[in-house]
N, C-alpha and C. Protein backbone atom coordinates (compact mmCIF):
# COMPACT_ATOMS: atom_id res chain seq x y z
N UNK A 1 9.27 -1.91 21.21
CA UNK A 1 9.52 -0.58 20.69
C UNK A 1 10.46 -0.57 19.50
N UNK A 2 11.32 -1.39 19.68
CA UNK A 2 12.32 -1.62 18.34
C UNK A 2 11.65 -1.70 16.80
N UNK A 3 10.24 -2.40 16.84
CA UNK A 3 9.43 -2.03 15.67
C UNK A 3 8.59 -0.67 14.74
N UNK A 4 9.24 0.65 16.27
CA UNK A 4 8.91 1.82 15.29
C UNK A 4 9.23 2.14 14.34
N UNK A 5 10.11 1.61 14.37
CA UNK A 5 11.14 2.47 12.78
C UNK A 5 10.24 2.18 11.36
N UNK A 6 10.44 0.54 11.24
CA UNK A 6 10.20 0.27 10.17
C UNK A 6 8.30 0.55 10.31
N UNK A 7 7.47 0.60 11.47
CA UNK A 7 6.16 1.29 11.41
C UNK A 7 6.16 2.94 10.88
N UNK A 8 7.20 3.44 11.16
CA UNK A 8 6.93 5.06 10.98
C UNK A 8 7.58 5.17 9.53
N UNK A 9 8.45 4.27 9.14
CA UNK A 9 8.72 4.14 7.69
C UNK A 9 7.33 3.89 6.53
N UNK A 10 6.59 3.00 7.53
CA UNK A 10 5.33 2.70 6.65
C UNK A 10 4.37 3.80 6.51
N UNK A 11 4.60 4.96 7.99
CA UNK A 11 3.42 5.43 7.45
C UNK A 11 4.33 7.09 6.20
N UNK A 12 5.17 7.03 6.64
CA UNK A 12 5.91 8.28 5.56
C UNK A 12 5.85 7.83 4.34
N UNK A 13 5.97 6.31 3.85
CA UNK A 13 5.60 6.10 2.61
C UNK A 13 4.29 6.28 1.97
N UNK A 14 3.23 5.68 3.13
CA UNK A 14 1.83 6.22 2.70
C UNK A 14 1.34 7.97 2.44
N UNK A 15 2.27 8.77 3.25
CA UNK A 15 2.32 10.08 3.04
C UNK A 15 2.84 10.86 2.07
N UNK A 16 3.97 10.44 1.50
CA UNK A 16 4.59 10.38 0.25
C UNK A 16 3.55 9.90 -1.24
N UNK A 17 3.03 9.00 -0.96
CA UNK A 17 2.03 8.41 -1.80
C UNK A 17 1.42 9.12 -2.25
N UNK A 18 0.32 9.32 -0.85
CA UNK A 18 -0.66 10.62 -0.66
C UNK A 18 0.02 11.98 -1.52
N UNK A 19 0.91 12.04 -1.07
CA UNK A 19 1.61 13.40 -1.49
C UNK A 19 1.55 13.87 -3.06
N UNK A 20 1.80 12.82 -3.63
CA UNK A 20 2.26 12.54 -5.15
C UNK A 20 0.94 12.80 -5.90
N UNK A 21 1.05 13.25 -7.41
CA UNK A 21 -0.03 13.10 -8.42
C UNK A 21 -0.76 11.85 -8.29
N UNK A 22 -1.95 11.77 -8.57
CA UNK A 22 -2.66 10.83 -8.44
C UNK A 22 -2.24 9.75 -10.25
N UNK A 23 -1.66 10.04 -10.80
CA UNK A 23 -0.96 9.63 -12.40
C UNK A 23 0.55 9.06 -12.17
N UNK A 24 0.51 7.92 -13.22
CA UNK A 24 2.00 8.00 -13.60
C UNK A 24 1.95 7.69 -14.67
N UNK A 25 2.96 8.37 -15.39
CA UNK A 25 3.27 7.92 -16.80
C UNK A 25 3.36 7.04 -17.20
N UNK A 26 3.17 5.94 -18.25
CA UNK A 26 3.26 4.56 -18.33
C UNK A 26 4.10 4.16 -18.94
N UNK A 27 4.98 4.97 -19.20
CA UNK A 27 6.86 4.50 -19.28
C UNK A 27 7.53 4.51 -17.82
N UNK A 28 6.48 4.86 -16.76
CA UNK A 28 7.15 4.71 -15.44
C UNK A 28 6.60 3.99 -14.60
N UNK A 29 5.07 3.23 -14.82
CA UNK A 29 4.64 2.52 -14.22
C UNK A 29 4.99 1.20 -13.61
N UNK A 30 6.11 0.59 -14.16
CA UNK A 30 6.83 -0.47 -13.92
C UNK A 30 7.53 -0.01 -13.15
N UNK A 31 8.68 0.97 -13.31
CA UNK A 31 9.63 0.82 -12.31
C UNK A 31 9.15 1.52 -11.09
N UNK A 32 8.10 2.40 -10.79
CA UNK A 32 7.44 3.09 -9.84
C UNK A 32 6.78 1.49 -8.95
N UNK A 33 6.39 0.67 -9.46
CA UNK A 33 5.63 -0.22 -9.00
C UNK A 33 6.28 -1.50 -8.08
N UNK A 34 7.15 -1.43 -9.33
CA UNK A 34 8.45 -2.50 -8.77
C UNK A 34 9.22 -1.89 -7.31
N UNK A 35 9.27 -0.43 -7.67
CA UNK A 35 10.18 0.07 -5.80
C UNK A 35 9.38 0.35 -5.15
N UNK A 36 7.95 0.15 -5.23
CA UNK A 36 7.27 0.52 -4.04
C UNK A 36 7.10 -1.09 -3.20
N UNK A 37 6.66 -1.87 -4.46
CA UNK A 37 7.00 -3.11 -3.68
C UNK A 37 8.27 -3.91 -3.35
N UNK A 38 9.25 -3.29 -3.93
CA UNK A 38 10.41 -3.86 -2.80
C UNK A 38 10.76 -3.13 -1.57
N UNK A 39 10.12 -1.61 -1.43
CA UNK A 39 10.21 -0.47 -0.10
C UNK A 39 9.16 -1.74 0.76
N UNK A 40 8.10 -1.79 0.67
CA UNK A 40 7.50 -2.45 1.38
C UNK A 40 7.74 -4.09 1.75
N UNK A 41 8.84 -4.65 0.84
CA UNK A 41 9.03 -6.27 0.97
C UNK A 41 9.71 -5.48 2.16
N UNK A 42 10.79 -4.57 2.18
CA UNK A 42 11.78 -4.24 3.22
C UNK A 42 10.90 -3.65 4.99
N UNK A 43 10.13 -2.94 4.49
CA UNK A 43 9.63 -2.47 5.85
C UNK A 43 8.81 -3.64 6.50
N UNK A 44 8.18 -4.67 5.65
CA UNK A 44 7.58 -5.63 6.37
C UNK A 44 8.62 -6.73 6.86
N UNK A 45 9.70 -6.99 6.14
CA UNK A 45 10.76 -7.30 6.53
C UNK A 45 11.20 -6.66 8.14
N UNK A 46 11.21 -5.41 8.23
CA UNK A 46 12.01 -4.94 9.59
C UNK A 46 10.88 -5.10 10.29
N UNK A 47 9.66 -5.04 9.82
CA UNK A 47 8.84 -5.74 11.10
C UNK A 47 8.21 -6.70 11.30
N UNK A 48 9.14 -7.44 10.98
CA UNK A 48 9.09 -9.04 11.35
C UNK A 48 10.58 -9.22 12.38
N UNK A 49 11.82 -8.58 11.68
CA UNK A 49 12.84 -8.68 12.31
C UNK A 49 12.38 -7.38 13.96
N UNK A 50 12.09 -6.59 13.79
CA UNK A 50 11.49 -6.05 15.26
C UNK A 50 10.87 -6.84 16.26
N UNK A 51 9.97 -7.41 15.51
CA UNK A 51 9.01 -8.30 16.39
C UNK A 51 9.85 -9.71 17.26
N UNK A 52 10.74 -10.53 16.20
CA UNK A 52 11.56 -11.16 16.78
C UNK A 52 13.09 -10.42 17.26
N UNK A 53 12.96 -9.66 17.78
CA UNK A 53 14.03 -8.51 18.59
C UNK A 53 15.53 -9.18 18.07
N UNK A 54 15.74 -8.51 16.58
CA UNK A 54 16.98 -8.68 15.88
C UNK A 54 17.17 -7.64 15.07
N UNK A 55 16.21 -6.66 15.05
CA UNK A 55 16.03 -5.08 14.42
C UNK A 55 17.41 -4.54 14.10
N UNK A 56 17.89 -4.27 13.47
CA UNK A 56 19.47 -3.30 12.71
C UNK A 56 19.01 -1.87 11.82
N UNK A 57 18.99 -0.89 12.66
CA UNK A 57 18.76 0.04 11.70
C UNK A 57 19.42 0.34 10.25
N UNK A 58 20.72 -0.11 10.49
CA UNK A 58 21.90 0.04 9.27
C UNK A 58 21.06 -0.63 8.26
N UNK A 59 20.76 -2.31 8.64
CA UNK A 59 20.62 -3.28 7.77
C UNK A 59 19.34 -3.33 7.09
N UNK A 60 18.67 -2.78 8.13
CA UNK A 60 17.32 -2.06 7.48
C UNK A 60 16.93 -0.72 6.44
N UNK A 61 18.28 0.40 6.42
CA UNK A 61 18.21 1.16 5.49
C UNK A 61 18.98 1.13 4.45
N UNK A 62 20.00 0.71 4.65
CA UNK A 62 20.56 -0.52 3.41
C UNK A 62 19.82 -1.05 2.46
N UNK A 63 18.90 -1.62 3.61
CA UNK A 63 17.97 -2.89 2.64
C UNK A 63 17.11 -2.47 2.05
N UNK A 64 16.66 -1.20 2.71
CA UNK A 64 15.54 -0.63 1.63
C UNK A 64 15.99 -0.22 0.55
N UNK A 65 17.05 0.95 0.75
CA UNK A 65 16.98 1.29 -0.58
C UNK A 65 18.23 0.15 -1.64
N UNK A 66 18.76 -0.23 -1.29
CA UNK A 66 19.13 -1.59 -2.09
C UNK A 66 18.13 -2.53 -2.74
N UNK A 67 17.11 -2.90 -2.06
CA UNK A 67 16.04 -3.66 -2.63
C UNK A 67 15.70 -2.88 -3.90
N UNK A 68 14.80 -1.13 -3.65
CA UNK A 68 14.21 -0.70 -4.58
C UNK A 68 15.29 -0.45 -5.55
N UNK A 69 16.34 -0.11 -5.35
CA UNK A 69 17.61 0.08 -6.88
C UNK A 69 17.72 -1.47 -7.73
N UNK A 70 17.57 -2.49 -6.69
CA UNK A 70 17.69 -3.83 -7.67
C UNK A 70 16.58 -4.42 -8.11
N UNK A 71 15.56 -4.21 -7.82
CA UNK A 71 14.01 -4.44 -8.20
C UNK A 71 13.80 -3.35 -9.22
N UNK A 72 14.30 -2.19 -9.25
CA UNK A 72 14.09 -1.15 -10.61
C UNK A 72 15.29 -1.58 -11.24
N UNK A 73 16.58 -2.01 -10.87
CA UNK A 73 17.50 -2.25 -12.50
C UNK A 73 17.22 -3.83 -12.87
N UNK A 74 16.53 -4.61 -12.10
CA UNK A 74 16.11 -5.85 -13.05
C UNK A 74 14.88 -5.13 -13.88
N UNK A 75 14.08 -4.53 -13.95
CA UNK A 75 13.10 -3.94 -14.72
C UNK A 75 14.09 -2.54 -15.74
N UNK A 76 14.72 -2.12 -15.45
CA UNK A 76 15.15 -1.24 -16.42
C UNK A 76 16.13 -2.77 -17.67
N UNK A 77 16.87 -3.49 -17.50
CA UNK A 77 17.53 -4.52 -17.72
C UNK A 77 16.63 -4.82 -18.77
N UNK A 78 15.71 -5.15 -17.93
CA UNK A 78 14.44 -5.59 -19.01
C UNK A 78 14.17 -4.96 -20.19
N UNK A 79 13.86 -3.85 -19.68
CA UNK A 79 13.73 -3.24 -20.95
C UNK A 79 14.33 -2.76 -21.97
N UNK A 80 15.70 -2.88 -21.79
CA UNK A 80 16.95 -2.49 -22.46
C UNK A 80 17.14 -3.99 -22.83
N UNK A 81 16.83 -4.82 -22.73
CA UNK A 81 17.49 -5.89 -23.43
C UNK A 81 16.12 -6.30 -24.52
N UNK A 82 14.84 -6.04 -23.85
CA UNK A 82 13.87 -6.21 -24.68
C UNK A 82 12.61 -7.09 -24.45
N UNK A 83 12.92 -7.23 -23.47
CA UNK A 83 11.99 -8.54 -22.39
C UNK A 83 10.87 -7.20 -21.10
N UNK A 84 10.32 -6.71 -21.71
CA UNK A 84 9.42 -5.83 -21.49
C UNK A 84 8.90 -6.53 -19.68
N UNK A 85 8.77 -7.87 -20.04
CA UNK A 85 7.35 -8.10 -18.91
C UNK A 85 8.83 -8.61 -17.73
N UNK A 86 10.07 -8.67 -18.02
CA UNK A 86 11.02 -9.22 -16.64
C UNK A 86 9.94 -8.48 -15.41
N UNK A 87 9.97 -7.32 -15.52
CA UNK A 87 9.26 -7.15 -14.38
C UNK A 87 8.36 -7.98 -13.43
N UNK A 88 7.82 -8.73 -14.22
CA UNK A 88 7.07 -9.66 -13.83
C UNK A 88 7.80 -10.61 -12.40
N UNK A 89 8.60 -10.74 -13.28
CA UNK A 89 9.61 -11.71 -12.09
C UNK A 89 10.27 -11.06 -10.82
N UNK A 90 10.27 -9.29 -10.78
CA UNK A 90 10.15 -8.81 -9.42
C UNK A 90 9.15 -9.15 -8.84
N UNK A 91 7.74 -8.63 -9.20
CA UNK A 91 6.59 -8.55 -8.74
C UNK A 91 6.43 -9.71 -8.33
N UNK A 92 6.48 -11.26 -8.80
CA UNK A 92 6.34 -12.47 -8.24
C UNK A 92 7.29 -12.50 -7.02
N UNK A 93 8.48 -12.54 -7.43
CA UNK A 93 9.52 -13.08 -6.04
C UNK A 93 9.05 -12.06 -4.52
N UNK A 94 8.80 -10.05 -4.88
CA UNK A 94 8.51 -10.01 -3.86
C UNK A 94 7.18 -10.15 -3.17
N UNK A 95 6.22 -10.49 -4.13
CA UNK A 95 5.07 -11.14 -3.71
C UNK A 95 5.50 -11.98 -2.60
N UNK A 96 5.95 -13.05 -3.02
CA UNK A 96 6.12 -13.84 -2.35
C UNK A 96 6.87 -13.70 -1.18
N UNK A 97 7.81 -13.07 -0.88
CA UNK A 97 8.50 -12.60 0.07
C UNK A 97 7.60 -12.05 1.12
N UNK A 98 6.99 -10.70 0.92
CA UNK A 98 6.00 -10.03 1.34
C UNK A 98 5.21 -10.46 2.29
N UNK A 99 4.64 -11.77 1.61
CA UNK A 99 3.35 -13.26 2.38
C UNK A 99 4.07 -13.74 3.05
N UNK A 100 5.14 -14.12 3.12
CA UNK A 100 5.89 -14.83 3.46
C UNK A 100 5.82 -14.04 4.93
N UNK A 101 6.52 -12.56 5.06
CA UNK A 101 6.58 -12.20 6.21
C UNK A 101 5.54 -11.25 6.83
N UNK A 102 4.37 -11.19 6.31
CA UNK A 102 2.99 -10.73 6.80
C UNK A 102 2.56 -11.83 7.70
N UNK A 103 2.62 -13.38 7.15
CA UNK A 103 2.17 -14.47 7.78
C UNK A 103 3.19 -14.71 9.29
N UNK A 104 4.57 -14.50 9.13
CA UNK A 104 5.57 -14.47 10.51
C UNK A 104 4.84 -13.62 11.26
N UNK A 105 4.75 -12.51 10.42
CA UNK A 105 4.43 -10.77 11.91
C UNK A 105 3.11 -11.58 12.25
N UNK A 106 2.31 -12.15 11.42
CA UNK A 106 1.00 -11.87 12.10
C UNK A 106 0.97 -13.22 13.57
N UNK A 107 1.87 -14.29 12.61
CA UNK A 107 1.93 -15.69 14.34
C UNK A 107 2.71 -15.25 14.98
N UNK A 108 3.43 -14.08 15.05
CA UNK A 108 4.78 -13.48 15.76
C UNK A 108 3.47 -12.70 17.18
N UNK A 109 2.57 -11.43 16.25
CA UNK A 109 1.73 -10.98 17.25
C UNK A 109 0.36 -11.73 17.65
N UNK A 110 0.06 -13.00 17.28
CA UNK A 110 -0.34 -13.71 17.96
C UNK A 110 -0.05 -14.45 19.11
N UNK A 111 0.85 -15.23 19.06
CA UNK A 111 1.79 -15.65 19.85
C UNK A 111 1.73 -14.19 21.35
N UNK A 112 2.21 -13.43 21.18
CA UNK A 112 2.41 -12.42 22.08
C UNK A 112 1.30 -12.37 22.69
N UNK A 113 -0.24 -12.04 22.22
CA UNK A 113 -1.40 -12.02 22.17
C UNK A 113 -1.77 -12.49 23.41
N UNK A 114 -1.38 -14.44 22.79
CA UNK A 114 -2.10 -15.43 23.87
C UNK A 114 -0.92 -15.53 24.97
N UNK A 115 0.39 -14.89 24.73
CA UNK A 115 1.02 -14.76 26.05
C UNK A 115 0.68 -13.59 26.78
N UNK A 116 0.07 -12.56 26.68
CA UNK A 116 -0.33 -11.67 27.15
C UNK A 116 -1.35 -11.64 28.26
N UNK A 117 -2.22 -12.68 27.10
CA UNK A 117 -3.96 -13.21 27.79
C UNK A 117 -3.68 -14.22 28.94
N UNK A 118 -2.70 -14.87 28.76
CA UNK A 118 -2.63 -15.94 29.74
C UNK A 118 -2.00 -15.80 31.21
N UNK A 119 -0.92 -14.46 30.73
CA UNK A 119 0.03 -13.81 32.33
C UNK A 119 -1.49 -13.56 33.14
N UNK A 120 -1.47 -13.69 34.19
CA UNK A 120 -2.12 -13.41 35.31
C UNK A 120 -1.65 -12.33 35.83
């Protein structure tokens, strides 16, 4: 149960989404892009940390919005110094992050799975 949070976080972001103009301006497309994928490095983050029962609500709303303020000022940085594509180098690192803990949750609820199947 400790994994609702960061699940009901996921789906208010998809509702928010939903919510929004189907447009963004393309002086905002970067940094809109960059905090949605560090909101989500973070919520897949807390549910990975749920799943292995170490869940912190603090550390989890912290982390969100800390992630998206430093994933949008390395992209604002960028662009104020003149290096347009830095962004790039959010989008890679939390790529990678992201995979990183999609692949945990998913042997995390496997694991559970075949302990599930196997209790008698």
């Amino acid at each position: 149960m400790i994994w609702l949070a960061p699940a009901c976080a996921l789906l208010c972001g998809f509702a928010v989404v939903f919510a929004l103009p189907p447009y963004v301006s393309a002086q905002y497309a970067n940094y809109l892009s960059v905090a949605l994928l560090a909101g989500l490095d973070t919520i897949l983050g807390g549910l990975r940390a749920g799943l292995e029962e170490r869940f912190d609500d603090h550390v989890f709303i912290t982390g969100f919005f800390i992630n998206m303020l430093a994933a949008t000022a390395i992209v604002w940085l960028g662009d104020l110094i003149g290096l347009r594509e830095l962004y790039l180098a959010a989008v890679v690192a939390l790529g990678i992050r992201m995979f990183t803990n999609v692949g945990i949750v998913r042997r995390l609820l496997v694991g559970r799975t075949r302990a599930f199947r196997e209790t008698p």
